[in-house]
Protein backbone atom coordinates (compact mmCIF):
# COMPACT_ATOMS: atom_id res chain seq x y z
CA UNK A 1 2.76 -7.92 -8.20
CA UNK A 2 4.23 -4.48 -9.89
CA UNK A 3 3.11 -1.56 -8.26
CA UNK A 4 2.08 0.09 -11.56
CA UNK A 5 -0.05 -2.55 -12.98
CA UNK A 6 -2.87 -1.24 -10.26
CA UNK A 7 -3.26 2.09 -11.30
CA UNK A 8 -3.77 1.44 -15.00
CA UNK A 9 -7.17 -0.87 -13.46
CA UNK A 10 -10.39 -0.07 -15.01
CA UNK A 11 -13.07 1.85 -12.86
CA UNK A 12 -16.86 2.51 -14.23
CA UNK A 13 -19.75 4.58 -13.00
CA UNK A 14 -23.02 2.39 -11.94
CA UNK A 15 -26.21 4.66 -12.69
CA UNK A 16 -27.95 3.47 -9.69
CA UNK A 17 -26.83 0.32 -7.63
CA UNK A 18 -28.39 -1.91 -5.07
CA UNK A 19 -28.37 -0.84 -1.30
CA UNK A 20 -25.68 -2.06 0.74
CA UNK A 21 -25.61 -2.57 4.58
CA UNK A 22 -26.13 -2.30 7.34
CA UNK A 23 -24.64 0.01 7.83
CA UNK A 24 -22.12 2.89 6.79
CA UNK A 25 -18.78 2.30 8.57
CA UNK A 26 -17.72 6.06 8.48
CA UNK A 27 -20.66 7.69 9.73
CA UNK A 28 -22.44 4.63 11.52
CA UNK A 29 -25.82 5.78 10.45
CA UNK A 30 -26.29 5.57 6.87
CA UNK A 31 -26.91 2.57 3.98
CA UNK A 32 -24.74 2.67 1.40
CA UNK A 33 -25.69 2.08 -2.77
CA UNK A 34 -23.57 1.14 -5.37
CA UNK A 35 -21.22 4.00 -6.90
CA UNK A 36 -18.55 2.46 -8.93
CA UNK A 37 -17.48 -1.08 -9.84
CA UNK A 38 -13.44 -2.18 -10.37
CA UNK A 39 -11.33 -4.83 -11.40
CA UNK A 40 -9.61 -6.55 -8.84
CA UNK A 41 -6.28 -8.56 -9.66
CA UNK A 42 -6.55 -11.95 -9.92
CA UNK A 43 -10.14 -11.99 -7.94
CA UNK A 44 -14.07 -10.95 -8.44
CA UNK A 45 -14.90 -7.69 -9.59
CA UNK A 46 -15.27 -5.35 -6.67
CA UNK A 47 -17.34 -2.31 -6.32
CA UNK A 48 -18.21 0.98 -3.68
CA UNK A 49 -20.85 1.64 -2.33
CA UNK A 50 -21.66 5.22 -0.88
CA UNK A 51 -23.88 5.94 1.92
CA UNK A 52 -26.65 7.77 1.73
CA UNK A 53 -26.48 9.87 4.98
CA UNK A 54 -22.93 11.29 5.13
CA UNK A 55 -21.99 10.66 1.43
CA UNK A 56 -18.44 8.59 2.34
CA UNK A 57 -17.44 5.24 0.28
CA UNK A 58 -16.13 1.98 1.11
CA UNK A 59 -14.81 -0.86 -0.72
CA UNK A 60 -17.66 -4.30 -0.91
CA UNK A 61 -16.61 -7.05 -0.31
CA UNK A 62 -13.65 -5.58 1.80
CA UNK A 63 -10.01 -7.43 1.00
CA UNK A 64 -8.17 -9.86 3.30
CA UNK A 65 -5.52 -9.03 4.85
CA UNK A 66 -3.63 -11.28 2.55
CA UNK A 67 -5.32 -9.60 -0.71
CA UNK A 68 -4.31 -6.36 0.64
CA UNK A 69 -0.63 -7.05 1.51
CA UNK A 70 -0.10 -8.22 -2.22
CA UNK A 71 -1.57 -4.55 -3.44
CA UNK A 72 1.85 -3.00 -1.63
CA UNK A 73 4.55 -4.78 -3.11
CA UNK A 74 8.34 -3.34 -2.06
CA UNK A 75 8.01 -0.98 -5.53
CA UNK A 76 5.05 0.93 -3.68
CA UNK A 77 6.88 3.27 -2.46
CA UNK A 78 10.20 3.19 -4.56
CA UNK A 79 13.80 2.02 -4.18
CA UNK A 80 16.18 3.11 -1.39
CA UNK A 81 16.84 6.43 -3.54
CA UNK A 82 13.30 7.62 -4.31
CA UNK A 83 10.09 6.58 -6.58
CA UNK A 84 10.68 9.56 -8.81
CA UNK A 85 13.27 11.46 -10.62
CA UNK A 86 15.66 13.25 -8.60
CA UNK A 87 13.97 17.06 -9.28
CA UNK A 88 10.32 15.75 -8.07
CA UNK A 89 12.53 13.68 -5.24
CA UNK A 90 14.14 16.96 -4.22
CA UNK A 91 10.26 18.80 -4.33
CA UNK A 92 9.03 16.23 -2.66
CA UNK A 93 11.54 16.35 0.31
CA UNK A 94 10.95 20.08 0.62
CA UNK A 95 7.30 19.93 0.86
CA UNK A 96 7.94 17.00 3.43
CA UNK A 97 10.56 19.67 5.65
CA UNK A 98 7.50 22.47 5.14
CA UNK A 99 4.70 20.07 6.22
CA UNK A 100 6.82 18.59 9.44
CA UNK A 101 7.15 22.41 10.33
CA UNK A 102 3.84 23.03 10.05
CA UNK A 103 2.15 19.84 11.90
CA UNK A 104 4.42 20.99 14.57
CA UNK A 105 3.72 24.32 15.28
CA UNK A 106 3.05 24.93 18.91
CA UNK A 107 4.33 21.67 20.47
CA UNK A 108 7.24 21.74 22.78
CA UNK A 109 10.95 20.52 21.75
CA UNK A 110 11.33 17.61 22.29
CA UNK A 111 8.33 15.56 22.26
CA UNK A 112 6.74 12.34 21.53
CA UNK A 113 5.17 12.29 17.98
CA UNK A 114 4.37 9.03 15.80
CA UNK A 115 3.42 8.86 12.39
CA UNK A 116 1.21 6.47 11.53
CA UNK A 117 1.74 4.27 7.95
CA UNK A 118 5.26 6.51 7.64
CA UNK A 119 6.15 4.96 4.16
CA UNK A 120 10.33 5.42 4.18
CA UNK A 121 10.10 6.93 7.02
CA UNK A 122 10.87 11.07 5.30
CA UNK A 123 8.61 12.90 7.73
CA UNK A 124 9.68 10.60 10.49
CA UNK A 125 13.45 11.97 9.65
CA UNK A 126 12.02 15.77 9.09
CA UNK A 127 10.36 15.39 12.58
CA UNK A 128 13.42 14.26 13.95
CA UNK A 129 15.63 16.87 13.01
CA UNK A 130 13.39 19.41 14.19
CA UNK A 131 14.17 18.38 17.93
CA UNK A 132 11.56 15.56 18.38
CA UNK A 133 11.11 11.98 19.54
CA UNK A 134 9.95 10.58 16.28
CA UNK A 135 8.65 7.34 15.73
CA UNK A 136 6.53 5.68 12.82
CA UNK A 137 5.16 2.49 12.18
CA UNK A 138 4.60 0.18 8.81
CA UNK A 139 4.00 -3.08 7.45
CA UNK A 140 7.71 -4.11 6.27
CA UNK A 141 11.12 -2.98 7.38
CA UNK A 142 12.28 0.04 5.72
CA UNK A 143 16.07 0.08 5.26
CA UNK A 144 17.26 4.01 6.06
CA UNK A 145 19.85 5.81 7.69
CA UNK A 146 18.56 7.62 10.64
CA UNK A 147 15.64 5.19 11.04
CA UNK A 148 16.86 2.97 13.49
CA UNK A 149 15.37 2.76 16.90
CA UNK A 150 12.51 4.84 15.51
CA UNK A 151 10.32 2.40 12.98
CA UNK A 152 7.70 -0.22 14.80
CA UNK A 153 6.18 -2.87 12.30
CA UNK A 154 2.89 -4.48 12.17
CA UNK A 155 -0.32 -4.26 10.45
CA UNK A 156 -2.61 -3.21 13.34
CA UNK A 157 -1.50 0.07 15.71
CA UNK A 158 -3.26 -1.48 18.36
CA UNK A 159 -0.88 -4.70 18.79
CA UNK A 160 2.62 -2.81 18.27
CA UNK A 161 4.42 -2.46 21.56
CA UNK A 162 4.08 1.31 21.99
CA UNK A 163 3.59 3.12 25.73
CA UNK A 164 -0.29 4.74 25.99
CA UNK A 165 -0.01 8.01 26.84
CA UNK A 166 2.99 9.23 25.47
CA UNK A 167 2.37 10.87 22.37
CA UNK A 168 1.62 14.84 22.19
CA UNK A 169 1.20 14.39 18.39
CA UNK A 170 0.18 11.05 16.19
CA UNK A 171 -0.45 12.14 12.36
CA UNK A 172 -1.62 9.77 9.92
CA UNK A 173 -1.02 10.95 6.71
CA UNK A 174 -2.78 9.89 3.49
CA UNK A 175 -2.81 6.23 5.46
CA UNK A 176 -6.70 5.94 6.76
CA UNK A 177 -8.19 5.65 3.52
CA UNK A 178 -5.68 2.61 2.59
CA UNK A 179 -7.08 0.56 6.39
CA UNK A 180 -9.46 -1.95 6.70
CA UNK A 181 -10.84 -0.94 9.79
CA UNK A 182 -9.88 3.06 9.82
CA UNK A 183 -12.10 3.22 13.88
CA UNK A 184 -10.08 0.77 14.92
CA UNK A 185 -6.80 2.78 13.96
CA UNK A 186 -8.35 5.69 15.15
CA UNK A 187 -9.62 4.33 18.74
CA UNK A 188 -5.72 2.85 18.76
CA UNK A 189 -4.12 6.68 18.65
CA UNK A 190 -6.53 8.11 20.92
CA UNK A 191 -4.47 5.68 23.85
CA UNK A 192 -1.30 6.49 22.12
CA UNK A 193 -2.14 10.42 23.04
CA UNK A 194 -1.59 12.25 26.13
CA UNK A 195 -4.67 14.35 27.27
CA UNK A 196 -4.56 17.30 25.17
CA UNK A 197 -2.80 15.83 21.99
CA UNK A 198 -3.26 16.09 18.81
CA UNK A 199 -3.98 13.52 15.70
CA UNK A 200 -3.78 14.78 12.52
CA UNK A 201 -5.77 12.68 9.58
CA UNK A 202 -5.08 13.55 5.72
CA UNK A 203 -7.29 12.03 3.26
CA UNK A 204 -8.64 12.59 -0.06
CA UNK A 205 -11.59 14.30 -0.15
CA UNK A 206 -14.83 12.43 -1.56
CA UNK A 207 -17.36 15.72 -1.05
CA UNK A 208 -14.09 17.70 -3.12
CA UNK A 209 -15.00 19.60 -6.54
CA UNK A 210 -12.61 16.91 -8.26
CA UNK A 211 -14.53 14.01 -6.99
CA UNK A 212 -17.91 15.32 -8.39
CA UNK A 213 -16.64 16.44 -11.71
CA UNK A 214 -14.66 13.73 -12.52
CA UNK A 215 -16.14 10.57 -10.93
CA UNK A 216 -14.74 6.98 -12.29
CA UNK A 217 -12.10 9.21 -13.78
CA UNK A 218 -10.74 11.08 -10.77
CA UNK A 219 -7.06 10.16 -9.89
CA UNK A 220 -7.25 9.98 -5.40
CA UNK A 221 -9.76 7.20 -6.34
CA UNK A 222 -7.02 4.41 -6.54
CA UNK A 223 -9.13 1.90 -6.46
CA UNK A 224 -8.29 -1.38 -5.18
CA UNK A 225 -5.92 0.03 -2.88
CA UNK A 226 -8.40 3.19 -1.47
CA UNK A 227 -11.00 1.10 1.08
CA UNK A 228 -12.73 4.38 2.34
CA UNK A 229 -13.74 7.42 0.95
CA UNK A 230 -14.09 9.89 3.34
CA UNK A 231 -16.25 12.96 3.15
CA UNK A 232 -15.58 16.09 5.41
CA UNK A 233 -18.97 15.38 7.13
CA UNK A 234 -18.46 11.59 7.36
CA UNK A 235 -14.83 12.18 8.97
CA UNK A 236 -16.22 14.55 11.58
CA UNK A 237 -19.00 12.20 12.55
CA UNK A 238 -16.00 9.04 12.59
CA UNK A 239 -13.70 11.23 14.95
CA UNK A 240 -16.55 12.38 16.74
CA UNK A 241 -17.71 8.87 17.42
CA UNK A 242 -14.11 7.90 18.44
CA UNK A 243 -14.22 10.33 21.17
CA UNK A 244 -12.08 13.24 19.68
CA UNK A 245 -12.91 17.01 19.23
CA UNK A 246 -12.38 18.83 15.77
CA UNK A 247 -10.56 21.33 16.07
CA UNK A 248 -10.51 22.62 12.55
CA UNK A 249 -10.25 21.22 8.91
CA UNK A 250 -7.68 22.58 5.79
CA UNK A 251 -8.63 21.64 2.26
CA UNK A 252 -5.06 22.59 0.35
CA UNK A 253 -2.12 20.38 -0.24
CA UNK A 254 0.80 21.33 -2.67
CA UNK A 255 1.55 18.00 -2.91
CA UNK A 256 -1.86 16.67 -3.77
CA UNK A 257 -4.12 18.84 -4.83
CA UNK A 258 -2.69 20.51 -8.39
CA UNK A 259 -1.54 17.08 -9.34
CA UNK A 260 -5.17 15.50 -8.63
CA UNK A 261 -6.68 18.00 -11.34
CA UNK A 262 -4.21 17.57 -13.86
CA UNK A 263 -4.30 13.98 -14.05
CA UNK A 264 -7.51 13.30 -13.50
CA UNK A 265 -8.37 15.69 -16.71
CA UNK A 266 -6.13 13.46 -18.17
CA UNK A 267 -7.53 10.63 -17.46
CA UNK A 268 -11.38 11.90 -18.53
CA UNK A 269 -10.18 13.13 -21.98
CA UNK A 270 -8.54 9.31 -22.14
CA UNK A 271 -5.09 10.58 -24.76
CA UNK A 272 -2.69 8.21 -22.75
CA UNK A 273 -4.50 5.90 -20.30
CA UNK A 274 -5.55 6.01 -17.04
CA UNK A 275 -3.14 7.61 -14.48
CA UNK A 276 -0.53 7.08 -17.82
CA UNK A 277 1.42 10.70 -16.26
CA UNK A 278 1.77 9.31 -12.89
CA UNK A 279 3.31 6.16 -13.99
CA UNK A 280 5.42 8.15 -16.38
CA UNK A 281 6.98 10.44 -13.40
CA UNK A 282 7.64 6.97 -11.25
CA UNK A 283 11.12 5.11 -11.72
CA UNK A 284 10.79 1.82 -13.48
CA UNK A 285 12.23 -1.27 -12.28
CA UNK A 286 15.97 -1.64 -13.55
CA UNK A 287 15.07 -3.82 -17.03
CA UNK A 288 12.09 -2.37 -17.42
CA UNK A 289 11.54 0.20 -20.50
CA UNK A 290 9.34 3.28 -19.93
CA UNK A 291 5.77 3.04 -18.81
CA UNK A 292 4.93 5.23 -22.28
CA UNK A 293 6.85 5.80 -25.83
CA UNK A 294 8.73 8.96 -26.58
CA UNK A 295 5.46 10.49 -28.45
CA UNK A 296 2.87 9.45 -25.80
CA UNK A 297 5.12 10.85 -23.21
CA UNK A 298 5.69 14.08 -24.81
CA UNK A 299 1.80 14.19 -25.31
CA UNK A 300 1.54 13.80 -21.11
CA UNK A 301 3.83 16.41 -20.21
CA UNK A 302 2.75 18.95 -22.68
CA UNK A 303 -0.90 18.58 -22.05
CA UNK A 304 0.32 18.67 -18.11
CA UNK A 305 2.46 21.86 -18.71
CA UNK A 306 -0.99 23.75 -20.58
CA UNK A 307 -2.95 22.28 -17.41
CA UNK A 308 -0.57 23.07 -14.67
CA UNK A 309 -1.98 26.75 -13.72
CA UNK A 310 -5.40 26.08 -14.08
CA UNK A 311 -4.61 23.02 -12.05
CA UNK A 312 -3.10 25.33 -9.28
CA UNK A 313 -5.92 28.37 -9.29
CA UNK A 314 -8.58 25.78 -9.00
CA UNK A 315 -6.73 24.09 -6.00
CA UNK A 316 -6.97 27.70 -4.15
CA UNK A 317 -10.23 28.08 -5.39
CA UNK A 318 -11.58 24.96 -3.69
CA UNK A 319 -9.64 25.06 -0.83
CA UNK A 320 -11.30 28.20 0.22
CA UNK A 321 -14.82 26.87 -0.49
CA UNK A 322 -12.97 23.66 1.37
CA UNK A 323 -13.66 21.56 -1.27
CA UNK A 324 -10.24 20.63 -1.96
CA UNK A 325 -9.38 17.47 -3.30
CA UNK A 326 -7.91 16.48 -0.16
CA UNK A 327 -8.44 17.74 3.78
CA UNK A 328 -6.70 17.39 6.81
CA UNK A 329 -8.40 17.79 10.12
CA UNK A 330 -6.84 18.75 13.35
CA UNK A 331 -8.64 16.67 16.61
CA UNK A 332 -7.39 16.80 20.31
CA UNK A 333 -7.86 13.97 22.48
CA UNK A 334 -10.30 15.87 25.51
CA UNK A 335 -8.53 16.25 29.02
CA UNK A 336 -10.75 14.06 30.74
């Protein structure tokens, strides 16, 4: 399946939908009711449901393992040189070198860190260089230099052959929103930590100012591929329940946040498409032609370029009201 064909999927509003149970898998409290409905490739429609208590999302019916594999075909992430051009490639690498630095403030040289769902493996590299054991784990082999010894593969954390105990830091990273069972994940890193460590969890933000104004239209969405939803409440209450303490939540991302208002605008005011910019700034498949025409892709990046710093004030904006359009929270697993 082509990694593109997935984001152009149609996604509606449902005005009110039935209640859903038993019960919310985020929060474990809560009943969820229909929110939006989507196409699915080559199955039923699908549709999320958001509970009522903690206001977090999840997919109904949720995939198969099978049916989810297919949604991340070798494309998802690129070729061995990148999935963008080589200036967002080279942005992209510094905001990696910034955000190893800064998810490793305080720890000692030296350690044992994992990330979780690495992708190709660039954080795993950044952590690396920076003095530390570095390991990551993903579904398929990824084929890079410096990666070798490091990568463990499988799709559950829980059945990979990694030591409890051992880790001072396990991040996942834009990666619990994507899992079937995110508790299960979690539960898995809490063995993985020493007593003490830390897990970091990135996520887009359901309860962000992008998610209520845009709805159906906003870009984190990604439905098929997004399972969970998570809202800063209903992520508390889920680490909480897994035995971790909060230690304290961001709400601003370089990386995610700017982009997430600019194309989801785009999307709502409908000139190209749905997610038409993102697929414009992603390599094609050699013999492929562009995702868009010369005009329609001169119509993106101008109306980008005019949205751009409104895009980045409103990111700072929400962030300090931490309703960003994604969060990252900072647990510890207790010393028992």
């Amino acid at each position: 399946m082509d990694a593109h064909s997935l984001y152009t999927l149609p996604v509606r509003a449902v005005a009110e939908g039935e209640v859903v149970g038993p019960r919310c898998p985020v929060c474990g409290v809560g009943q969820g009711r229909i929110r939006w409905v989507h196409g699915v490739p080559e199955g039923p429609e699908g549709h999320v449901a958001r509970c009522l208590e903690c206001g977090s999302g999840w997919s109904e019916p949720m995939p198969s393992a099978a049916e989810l594999a297919a949604w991340y075909p070798p494309t998802y992430y690129g070729d061995t040189t990148g999935k963008f051009g080589r200036t967002l490639e080279w942005m992209v690498h510094c905001m990696t070198q910034l955000r190893a630095r800064h998810l490793t403030l305080g720890l000692p040289p030296g350690c044992r860190v994992l990330d979780v769902g690495c992708g190709r493996g660039d954080l795993v590299l950044a952590l690396a260089a920076r003095g530390f054991e570095a390991h990551g784990t993903e579904l398929f082999p990824v084929q890079k230099p410096g990666l070798e010894g490091r990568m463990h593969y499988g799709a559950d954390l829980e059945a990979l052959d990694l030591e409890p105990g051992t880790f001072q830091l396990v991040v996942l990273w834009h990666v619990l929103e994507h899992l079937i069972d995110p508790q299960a994940t979690l539960e898995a890193a809490r063995q993985l930590l020493v007593p003490g460590g830390r897990l970091v969890v990135a996520v887009p933000n359901l309860s962000s100012w992008q998610a209520s104004l845009f709805g159906a239209d906003w870009f984190h969405l990604d439905l098929p591929r997004h399972l969970h939803h998570f809202t800063l409440v209903g992520l508390r209450r889920l680490l909480e329940r897994v035995g971790y303490g909060v230690i304290r939540d961001e709400h601003f991302s370089l990386r995610q946040n700017p982009f997430g208002w600019v194309q989801s605008t785009l999307n709502w005011s409908g000139p190209g498409g749905r997610n038409a910019l993102y697929q414009r700034l992603q390599r094609r498949p050699a013999g492929q032609p562009p995702y868009l025409g010369a005009w329609a892709t001169l119509r993106e990046y101008g109306l980008a370029a005019l949205l751009t710093p409104c895009a980045g004030a409103l990111s700072i904006l929400a962030a300090l009201a931490r309703r960003g359009g994604s969060m990252t929270l900072y647990a510890q697993r207790p010393i028992e």
